[in-house]
Every structure is written in C-alpha cells, then in structure tokens.
C-alpha atoms as a PDB file:
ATOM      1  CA  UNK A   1     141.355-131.401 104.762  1.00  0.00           C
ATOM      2  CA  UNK A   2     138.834-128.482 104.415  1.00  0.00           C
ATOM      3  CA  UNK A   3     139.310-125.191 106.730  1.00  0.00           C
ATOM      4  CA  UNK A   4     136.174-123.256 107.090  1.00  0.00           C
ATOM      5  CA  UNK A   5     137.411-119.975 107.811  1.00  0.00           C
ATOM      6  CA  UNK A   6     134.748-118.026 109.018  1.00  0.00           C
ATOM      7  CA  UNK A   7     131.365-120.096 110.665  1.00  0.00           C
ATOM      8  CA  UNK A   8     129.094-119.297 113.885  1.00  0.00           C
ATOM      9  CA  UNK A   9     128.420-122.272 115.190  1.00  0.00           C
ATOM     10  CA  UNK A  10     128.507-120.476 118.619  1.00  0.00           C
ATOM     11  CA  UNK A  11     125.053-118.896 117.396  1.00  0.00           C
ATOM     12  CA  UNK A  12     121.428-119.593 118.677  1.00  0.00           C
ATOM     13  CA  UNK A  13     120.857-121.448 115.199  1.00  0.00           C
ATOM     14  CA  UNK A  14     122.947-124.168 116.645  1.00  0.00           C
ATOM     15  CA  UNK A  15     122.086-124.564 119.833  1.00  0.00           C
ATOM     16  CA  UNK A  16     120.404-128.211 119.949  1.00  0.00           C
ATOM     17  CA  UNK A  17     122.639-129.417 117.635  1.00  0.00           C
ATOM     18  CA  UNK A  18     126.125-127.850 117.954  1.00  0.00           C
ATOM     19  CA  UNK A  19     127.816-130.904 119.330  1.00  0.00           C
ATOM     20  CA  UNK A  20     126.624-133.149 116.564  1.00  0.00           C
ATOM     21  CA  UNK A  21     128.046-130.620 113.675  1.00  0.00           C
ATOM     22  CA  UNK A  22     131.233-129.943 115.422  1.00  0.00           C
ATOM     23  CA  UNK A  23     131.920-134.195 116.092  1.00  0.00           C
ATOM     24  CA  UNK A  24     130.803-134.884 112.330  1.00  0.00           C
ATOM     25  CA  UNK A  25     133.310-132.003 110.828  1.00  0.00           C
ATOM     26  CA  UNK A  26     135.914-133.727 113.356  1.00  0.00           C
ATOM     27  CA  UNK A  27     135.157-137.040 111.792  1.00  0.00           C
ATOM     28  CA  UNK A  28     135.403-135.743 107.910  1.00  0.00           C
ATOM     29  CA  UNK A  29     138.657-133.872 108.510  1.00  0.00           C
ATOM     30  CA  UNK A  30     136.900-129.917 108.185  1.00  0.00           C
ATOM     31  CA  UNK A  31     138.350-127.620 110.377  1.00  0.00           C
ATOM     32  CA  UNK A  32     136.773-124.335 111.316  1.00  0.00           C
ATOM     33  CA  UNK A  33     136.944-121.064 113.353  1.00  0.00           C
ATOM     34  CA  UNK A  34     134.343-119.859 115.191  1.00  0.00           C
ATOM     35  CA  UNK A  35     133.725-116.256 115.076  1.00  0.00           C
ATOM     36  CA  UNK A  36     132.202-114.043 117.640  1.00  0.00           C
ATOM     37  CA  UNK A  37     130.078-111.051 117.333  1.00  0.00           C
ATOM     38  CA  UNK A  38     129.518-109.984 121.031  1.00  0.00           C
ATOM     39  CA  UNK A  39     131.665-110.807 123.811  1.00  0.00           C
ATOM     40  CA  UNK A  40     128.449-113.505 124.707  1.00  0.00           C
ATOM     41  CA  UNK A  41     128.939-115.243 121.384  1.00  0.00           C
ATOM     42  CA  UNK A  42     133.033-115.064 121.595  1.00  0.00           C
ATOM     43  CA  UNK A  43     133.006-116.185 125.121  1.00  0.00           C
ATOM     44  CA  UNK A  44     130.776-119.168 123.338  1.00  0.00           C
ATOM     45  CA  UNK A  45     133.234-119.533 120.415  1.00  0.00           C
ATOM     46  CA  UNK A  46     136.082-120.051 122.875  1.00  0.00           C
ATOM     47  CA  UNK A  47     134.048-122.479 125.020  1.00  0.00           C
ATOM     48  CA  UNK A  48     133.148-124.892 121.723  1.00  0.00           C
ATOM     49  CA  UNK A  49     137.063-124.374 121.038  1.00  0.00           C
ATOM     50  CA  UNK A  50     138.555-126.111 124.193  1.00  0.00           C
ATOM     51  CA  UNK A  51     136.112-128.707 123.719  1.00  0.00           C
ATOM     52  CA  UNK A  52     138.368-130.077 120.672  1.00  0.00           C
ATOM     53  CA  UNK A  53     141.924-131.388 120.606  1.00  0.00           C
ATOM     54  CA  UNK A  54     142.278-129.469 117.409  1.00  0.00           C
ATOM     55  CA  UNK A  55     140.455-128.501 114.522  1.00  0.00           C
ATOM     56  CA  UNK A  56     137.810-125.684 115.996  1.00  0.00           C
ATOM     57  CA  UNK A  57     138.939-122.374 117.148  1.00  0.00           C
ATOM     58  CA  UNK A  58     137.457-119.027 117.710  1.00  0.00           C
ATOM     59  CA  UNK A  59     137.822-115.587 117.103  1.00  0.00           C
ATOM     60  CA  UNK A  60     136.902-112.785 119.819  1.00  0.00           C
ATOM     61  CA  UNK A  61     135.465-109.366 118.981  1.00  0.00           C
ATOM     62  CA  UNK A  62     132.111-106.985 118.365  1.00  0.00           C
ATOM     63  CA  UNK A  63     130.718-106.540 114.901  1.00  0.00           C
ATOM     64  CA  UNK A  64     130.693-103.436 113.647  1.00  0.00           C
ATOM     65  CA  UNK A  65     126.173-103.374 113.694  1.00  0.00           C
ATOM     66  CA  UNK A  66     126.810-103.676 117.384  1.00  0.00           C
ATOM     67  CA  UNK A  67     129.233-101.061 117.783  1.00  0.00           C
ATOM     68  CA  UNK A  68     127.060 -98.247 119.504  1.00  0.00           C
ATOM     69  CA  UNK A  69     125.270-100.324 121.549  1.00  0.00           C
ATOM     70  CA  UNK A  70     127.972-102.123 123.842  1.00  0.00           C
ATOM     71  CA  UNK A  71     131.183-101.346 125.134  1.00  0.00           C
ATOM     72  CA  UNK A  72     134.082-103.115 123.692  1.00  0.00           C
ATOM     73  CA  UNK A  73     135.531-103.703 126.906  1.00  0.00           C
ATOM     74  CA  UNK A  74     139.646-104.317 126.342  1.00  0.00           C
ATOM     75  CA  UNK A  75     139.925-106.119 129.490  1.00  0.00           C
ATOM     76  CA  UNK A  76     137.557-108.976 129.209  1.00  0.00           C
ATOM     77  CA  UNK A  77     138.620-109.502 125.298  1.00  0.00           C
ATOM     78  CA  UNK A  78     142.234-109.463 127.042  1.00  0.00           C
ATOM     79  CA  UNK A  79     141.444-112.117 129.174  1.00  0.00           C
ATOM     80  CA  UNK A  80     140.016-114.387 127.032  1.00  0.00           C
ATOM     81  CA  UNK A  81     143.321-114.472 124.486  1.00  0.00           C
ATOM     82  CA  UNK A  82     145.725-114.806 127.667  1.00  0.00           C
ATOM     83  CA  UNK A  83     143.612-117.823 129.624  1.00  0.00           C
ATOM     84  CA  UNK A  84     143.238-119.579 125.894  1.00  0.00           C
ATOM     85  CA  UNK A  85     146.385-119.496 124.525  1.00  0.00           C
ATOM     86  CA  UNK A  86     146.263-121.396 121.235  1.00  0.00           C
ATOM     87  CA  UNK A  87     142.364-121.707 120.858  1.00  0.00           C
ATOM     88  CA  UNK A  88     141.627-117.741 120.482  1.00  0.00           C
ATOM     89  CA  UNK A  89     143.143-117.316 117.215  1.00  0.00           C
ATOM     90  CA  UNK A  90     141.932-114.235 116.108  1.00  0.00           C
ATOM     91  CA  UNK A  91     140.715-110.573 116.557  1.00  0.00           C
ATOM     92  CA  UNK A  92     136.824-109.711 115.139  1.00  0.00           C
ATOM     93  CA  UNK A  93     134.685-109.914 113.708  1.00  0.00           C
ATOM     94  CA  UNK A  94     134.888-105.746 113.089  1.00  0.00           C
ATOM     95  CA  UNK A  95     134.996-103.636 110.020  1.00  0.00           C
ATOM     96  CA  UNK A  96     132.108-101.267 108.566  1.00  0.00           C
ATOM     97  CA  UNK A  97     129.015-101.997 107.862  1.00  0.00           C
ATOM     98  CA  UNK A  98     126.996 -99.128 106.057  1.00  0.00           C
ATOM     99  CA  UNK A  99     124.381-101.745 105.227  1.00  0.00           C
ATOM    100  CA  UNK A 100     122.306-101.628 108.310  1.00  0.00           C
ATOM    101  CA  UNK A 101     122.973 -97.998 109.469  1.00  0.00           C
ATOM    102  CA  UNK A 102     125.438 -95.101 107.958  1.00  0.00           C
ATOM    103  CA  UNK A 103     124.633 -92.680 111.408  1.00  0.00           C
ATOM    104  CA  UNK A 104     127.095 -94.403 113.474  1.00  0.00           C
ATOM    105  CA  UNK A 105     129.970 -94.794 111.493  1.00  0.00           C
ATOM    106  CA  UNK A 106     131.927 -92.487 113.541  1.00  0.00           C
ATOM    107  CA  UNK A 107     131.732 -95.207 116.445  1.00  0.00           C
ATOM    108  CA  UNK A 108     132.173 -98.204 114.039  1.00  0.00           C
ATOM    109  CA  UNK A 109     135.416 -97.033 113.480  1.00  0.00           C
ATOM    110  CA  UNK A 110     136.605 -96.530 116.458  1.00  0.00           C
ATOM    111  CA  UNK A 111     135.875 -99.837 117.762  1.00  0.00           C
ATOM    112  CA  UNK A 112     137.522-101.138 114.373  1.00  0.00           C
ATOM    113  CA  UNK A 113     140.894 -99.476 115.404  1.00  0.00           C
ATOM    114  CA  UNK A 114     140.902-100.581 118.884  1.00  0.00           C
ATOM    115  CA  UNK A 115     140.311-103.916 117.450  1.00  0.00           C
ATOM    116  CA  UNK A 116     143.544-103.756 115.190  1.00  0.00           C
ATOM    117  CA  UNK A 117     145.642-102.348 118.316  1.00  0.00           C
ATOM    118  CA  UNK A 118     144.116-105.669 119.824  1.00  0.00           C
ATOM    119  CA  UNK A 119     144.874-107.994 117.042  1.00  0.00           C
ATOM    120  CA  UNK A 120     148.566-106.723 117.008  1.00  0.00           C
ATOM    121  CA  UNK A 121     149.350-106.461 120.340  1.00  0.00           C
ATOM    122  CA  UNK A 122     148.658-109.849 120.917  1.00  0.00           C
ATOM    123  CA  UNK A 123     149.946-111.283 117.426  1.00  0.00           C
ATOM    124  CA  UNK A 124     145.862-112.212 116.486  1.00  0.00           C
ATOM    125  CA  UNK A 125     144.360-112.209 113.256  1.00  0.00           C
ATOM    126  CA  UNK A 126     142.182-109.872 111.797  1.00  0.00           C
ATOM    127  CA  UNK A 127     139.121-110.711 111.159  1.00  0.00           C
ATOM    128  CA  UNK A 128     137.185-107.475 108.474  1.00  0.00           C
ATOM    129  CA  UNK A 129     133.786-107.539 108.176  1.00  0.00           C
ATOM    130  CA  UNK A 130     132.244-104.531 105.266  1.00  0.00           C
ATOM    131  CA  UNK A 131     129.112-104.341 103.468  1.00  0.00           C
ATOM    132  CA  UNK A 132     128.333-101.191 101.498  1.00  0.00           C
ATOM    133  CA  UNK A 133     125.043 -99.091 102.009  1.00  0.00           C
ATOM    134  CA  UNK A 134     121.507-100.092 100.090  1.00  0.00           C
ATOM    135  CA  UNK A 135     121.757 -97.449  97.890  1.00  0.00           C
ATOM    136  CA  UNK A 136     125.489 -98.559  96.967  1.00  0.00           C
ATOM    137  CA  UNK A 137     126.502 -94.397  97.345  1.00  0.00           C
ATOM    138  CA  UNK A 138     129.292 -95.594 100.007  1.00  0.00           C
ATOM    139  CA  UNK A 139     131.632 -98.098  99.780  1.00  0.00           C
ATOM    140  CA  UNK A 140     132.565 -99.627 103.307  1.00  0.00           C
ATOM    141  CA  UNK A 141     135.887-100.810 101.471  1.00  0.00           C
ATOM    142  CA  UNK A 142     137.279 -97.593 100.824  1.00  0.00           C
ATOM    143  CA  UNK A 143     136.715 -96.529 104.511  1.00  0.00           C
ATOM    144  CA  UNK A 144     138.415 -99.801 105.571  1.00  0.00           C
ATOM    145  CA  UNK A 145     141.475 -99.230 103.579  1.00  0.00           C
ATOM    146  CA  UNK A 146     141.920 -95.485 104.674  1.00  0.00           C
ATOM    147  CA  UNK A 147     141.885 -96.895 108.677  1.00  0.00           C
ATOM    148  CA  UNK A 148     144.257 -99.523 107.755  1.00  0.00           C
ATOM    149  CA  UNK A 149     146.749 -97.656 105.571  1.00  0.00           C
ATOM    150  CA  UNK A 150     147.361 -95.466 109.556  1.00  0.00           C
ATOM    151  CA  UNK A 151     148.747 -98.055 110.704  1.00  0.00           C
ATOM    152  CA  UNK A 152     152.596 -98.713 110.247  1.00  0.00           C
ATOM    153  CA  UNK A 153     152.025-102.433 111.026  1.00  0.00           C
ATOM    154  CA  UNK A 154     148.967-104.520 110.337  1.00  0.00           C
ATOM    155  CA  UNK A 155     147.929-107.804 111.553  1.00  0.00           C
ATOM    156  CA  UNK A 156     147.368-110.730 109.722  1.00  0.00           C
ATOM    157  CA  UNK A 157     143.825-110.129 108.534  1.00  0.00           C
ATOM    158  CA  UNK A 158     141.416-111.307 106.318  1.00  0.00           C
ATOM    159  CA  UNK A 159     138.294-109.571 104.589  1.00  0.00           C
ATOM    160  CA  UNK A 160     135.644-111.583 104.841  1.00  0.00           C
ATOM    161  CA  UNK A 161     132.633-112.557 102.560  1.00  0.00           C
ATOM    162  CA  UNK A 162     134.133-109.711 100.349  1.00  0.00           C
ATOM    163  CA  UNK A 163     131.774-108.541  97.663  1.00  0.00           C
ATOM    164  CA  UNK A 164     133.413-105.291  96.454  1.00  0.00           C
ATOM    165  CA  UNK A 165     134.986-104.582  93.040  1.00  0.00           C
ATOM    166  CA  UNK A 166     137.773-105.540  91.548  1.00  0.00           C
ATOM    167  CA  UNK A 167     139.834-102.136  92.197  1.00  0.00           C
ATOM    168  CA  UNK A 168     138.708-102.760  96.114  1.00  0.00           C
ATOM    169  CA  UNK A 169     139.879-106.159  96.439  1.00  0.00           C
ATOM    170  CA  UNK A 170     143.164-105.049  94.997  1.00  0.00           C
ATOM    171  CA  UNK A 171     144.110-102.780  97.878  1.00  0.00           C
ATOM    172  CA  UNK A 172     143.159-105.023 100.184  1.00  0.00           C
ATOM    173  CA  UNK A 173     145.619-107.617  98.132  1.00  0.00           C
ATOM    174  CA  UNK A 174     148.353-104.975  98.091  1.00  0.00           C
ATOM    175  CA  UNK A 175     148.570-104.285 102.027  1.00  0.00           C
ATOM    176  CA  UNK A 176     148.789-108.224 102.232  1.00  0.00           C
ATOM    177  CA  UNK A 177     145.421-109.380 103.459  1.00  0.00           C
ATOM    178  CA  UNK A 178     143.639-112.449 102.461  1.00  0.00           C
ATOM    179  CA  UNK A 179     140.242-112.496 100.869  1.00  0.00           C
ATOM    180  CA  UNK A 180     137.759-114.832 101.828  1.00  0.00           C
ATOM    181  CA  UNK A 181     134.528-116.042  99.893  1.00  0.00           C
ATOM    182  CA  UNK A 182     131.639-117.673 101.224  1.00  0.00           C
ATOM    183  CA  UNK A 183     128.780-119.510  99.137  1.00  0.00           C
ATOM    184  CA  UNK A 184     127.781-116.326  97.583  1.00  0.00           C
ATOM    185  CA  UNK A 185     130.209-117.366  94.920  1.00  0.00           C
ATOM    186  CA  UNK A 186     128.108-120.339  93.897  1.00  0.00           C
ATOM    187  CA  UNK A 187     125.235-118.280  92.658  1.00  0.00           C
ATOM    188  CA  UNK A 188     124.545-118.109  89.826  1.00  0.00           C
ATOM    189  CA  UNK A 189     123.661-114.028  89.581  1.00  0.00           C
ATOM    190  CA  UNK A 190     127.066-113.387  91.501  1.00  0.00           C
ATOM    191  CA  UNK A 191     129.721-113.445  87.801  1.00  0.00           C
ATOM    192  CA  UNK A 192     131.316-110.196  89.250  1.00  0.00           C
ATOM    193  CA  UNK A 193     132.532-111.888  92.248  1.00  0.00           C
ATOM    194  CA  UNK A 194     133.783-115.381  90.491  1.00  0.00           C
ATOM    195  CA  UNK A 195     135.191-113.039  88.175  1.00  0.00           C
ATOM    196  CA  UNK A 196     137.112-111.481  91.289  1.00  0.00           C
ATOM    197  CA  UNK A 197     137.812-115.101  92.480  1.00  0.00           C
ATOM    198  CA  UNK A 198     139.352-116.302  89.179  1.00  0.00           C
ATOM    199  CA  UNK A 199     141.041-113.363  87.622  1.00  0.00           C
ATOM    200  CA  UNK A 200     142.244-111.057  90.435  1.00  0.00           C
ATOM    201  CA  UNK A 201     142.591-112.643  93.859  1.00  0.00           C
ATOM    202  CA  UNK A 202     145.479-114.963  94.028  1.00  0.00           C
ATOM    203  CA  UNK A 203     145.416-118.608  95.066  1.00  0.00           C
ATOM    204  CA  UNK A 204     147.846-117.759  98.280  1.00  0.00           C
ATOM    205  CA  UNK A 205     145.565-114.926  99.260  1.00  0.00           C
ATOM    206  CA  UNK A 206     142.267-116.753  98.755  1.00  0.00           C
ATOM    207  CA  UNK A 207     140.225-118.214 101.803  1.00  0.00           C
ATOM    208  CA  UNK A 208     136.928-120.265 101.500  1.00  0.00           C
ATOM    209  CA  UNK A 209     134.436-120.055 104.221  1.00  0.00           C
ATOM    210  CA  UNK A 210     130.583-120.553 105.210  1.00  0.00           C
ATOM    211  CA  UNK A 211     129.694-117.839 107.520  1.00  0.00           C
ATOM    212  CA  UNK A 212     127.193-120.638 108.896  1.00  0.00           C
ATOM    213  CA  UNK A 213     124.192-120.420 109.152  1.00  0.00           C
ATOM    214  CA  UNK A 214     124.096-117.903 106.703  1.00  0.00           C
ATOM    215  CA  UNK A 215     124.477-118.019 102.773  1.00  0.00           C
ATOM    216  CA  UNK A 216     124.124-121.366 102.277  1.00  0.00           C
ATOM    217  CA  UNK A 217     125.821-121.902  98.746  1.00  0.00           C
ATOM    218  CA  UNK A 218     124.102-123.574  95.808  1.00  0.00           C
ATOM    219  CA  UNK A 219     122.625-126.057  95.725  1.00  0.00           C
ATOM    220  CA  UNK A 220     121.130-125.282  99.561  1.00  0.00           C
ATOM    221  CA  UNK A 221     120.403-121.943  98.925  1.00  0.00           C
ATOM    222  CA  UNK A 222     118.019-120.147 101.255  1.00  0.00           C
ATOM    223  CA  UNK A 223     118.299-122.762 103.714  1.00  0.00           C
ATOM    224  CA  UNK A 224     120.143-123.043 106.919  1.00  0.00           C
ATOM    225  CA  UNK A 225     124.509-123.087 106.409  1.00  0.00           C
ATOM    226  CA  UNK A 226     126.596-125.381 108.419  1.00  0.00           C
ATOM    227  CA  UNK A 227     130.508-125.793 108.290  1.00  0.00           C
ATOM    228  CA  UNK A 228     130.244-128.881 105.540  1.00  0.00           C
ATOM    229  CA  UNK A 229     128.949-126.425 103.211  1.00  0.00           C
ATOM    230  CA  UNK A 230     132.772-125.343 102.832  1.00  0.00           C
ATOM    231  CA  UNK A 231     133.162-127.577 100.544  1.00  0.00           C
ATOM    232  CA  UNK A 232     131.065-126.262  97.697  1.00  0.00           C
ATOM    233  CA  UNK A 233     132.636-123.467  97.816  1.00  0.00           C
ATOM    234  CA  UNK A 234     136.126-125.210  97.464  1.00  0.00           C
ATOM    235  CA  UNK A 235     134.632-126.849  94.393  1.00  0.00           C
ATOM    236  CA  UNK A 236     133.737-123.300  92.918  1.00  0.00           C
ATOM    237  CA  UNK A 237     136.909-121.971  93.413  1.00  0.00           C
ATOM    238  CA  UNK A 238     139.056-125.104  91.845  1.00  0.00           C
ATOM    239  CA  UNK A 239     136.447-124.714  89.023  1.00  0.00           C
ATOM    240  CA  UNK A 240     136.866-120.810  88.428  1.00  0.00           C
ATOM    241  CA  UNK A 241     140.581-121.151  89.032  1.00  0.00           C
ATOM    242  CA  UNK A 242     141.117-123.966  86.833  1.00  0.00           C
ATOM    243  CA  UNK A 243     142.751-126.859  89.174  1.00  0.00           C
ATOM    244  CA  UNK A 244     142.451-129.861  91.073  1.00  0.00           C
ATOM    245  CA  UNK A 245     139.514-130.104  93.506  1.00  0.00           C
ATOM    246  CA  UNK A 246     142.369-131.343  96.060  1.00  0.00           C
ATOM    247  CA  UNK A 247     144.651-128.636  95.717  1.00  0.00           C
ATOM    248  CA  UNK A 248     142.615-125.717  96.468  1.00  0.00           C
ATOM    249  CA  UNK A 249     141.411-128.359  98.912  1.00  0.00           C
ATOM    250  CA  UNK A 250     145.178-127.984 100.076  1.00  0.00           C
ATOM    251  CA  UNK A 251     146.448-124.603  99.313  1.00  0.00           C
ATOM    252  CA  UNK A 252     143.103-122.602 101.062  1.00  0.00           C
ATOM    253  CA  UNK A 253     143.851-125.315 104.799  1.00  0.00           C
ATOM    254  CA  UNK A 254     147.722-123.772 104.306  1.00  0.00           C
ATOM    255  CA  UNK A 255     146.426-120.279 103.996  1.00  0.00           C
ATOM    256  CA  UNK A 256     144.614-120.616 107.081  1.00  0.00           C
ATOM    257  CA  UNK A 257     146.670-121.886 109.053  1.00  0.00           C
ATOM    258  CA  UNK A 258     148.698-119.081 107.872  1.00  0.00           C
ATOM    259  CA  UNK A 259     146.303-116.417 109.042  1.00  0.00           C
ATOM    260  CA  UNK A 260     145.396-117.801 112.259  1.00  0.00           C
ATOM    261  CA  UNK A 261     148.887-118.812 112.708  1.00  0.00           C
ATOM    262  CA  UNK A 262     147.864-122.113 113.572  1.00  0.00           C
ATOM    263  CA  UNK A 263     150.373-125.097 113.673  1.00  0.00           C
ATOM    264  CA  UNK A 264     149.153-128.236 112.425  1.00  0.00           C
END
C-alpha cells in the first residue's frame, strides 16, 4: 500500500474528475491526505474525506502566500476538527514562503504559530510548507526552525516538498519532524536533493508525496500530478536508498500513519 502524503485533490484542477481519481486510488490500495490551503479548499478536503470508509483524509489550514489576505479564523478551523473526528488529520498547510513575497513575513509567521498552538491543542499534525526567496539571500528554513525551537512541545509535523540543504534538513531531523519529497526527486537536475534523500534523511523520517497537481515526477514531467504519481517517487527513494521497492513501499505507509496518527 502507497500513502500519498501530501495531494490537492480538493483543487479546481480536479473538479470534473475528482471522484474517478479518488475510486481508482481506492481500488489500487494508495491512500492519501488531502491538504487545504484556504478554509474553502479544507472545508473541500474534509468533504472528499467522509466520502471514503478509509484511505483519504484531509488536512485544514491557510498557506503561508495567503496569509495577509484572510483571516485565519480559530473558530471555524475548530469546528471542522471537532465535527470530523478521525477524517481531519492534520494542521496546514503553513510555514514561510519567501518565494512569492518577503514584505509580509511578519504576518506569515504569525499565522504559522497560531497554526502550531492549533495542531497541538488538538493532537493534529503539522503540516510545513517553506520555499526560499528567488534570489536564494533568505532561507525560509532557518526562519522555520527559530519559530519552532519556542515552543516547549511540537506537534507531529512534517516539512513538506523540502528542498533545502543538507545542514537544514538536519535540524528539522533533530527536533523530530519527518521530511517529505515529492517528484522533484525524480529529476534529473535535482542530485542535491537525492543526495539529501539517500545520505542524510533517515528511512523512519522519510515521507513520499505528490503535491497533485503539481510536480509531476519523471517521466510526466510538466504535465498535470495526480495521487498515482506516488509511486515514482517510492521507486526513487528504494533506488537512492538501496532496498526493496516493497519496503519503502511499507516503511513510508507506517510513517504516515505515524504522523497523521492514523490507525489502520
């Protein structure tokens, strides 16, 4: 069984066709979390989520580009982990994200703390979102560890799509969080990050997602992602860590289910 960690199939991009995706992961044993990015698209994540028996869940939150232009409203993110109990499995996506704009990052992380506070009042995961600025003058990274590192007790929590450096992904490692890496890893211009993969990020820490519909991994590449994708990026990792296709197939489902303290 395959566990995409991180996918938006609660996006526009899938709005004719999100039923058919979701059934066919159902029927090849992929499980995935849906992750929101406005309370719109969480309220949509949660929706998909009690559609299923098992196997899809979502994640609640505001991403960190939308920060200063909506409220993140406590109350209504409340609500939505206390009336889905068991479906709402996680906190974000939130972080930093110097990438699209470095004047609001007084705002972006304040929103990212009230989303820990969140995450562990209610026992959620974590869900970090960071990309660095154009120029590559500020690292997002840094900033994310220095919020974290206030807090006496952390969440479960996950970086996601993490392309930082080696000395990055180690703190991250060393307060306990899990890394996750999307089809970026499957490129072929990307050796810093399968270096990361194989040499510094260990198995038990190590989460494979899609972030459908974006960054389709090789060899769909500049076309639309979808949850299935996952498993190219399983392959990559086995391959860069040197072991069976089936148990990184294995060990990444356990991790997740870890994080989103899912019981299977």
């Amino acid at each position: 069984m395959l566990f995409d960690t991180h996918a938006h199939v609660n996006f526009k991009a899938f709005h004719e066709n999100w039923k058919a995706v979701l059934d066919n992961c159902q029927k090849n044993s992929i499980w995935l979390t849906n992750v929101g990015s406005q309370y719109e698209t969480s309220k949509k994540a949660v929706e998909l989520a009690e559609k299923y028996e098992k196997g899809v869940y979502a994640t609640i939150g505001i991403h960190p580009v939308h920060a200063h232009t909506v409220d993140f409203d406590a109350k209504k993110f409340t609500t939505l982990i206390r009336s889905n109990k068991g479906k709402v499995v996680g906190v974000g996506e939130t972080g930093i994200d110097f990438w699209h704009n470095t004047d609001h990052f007084d705002i972006q992380k304040e929103v990212f703390i009230k989303h820990i506070e969140l995450a562990v009042e209610y026992d959620q995961a974590l869900v970090i979102h960071g990309r660095n600025d154009k120029e590559g003058k500020i690292s997002c990274y840094d900033e994310i560890t220095k919020i974290l590192r206030r807090f006496q007790k952390l969440p479960r929590a996950v970086v996601h799509c993490f392309g930082g450096n080696s000395e990055e992904a180690k703190k991250f490692l060393d307060l306990g969080l899990f890394i996750g890496f999307t089809g970026i890893i499957t490129f072929k211009n990307a050796q810093y990050l399968q270096n990361i993969a194989q040499n510094i990020v260990p198995i038990d820490q190590l989460l494979i997602e899609t972030d459908s519909p974006y960054l389709s991994p090789h060899p769909f590449r500049g076309k639309e992602n979808k949850p299935q994708n996952v498993e190219f990026v399983c392959k990559k990792i086995a391959e860069l860590k040197e072991k069976d296709y089936n148990e990184v197939e294995l060990l990444t489902f356990q991790n997740a289910l870890k994080l989103y303290n899912i019981k299977n």
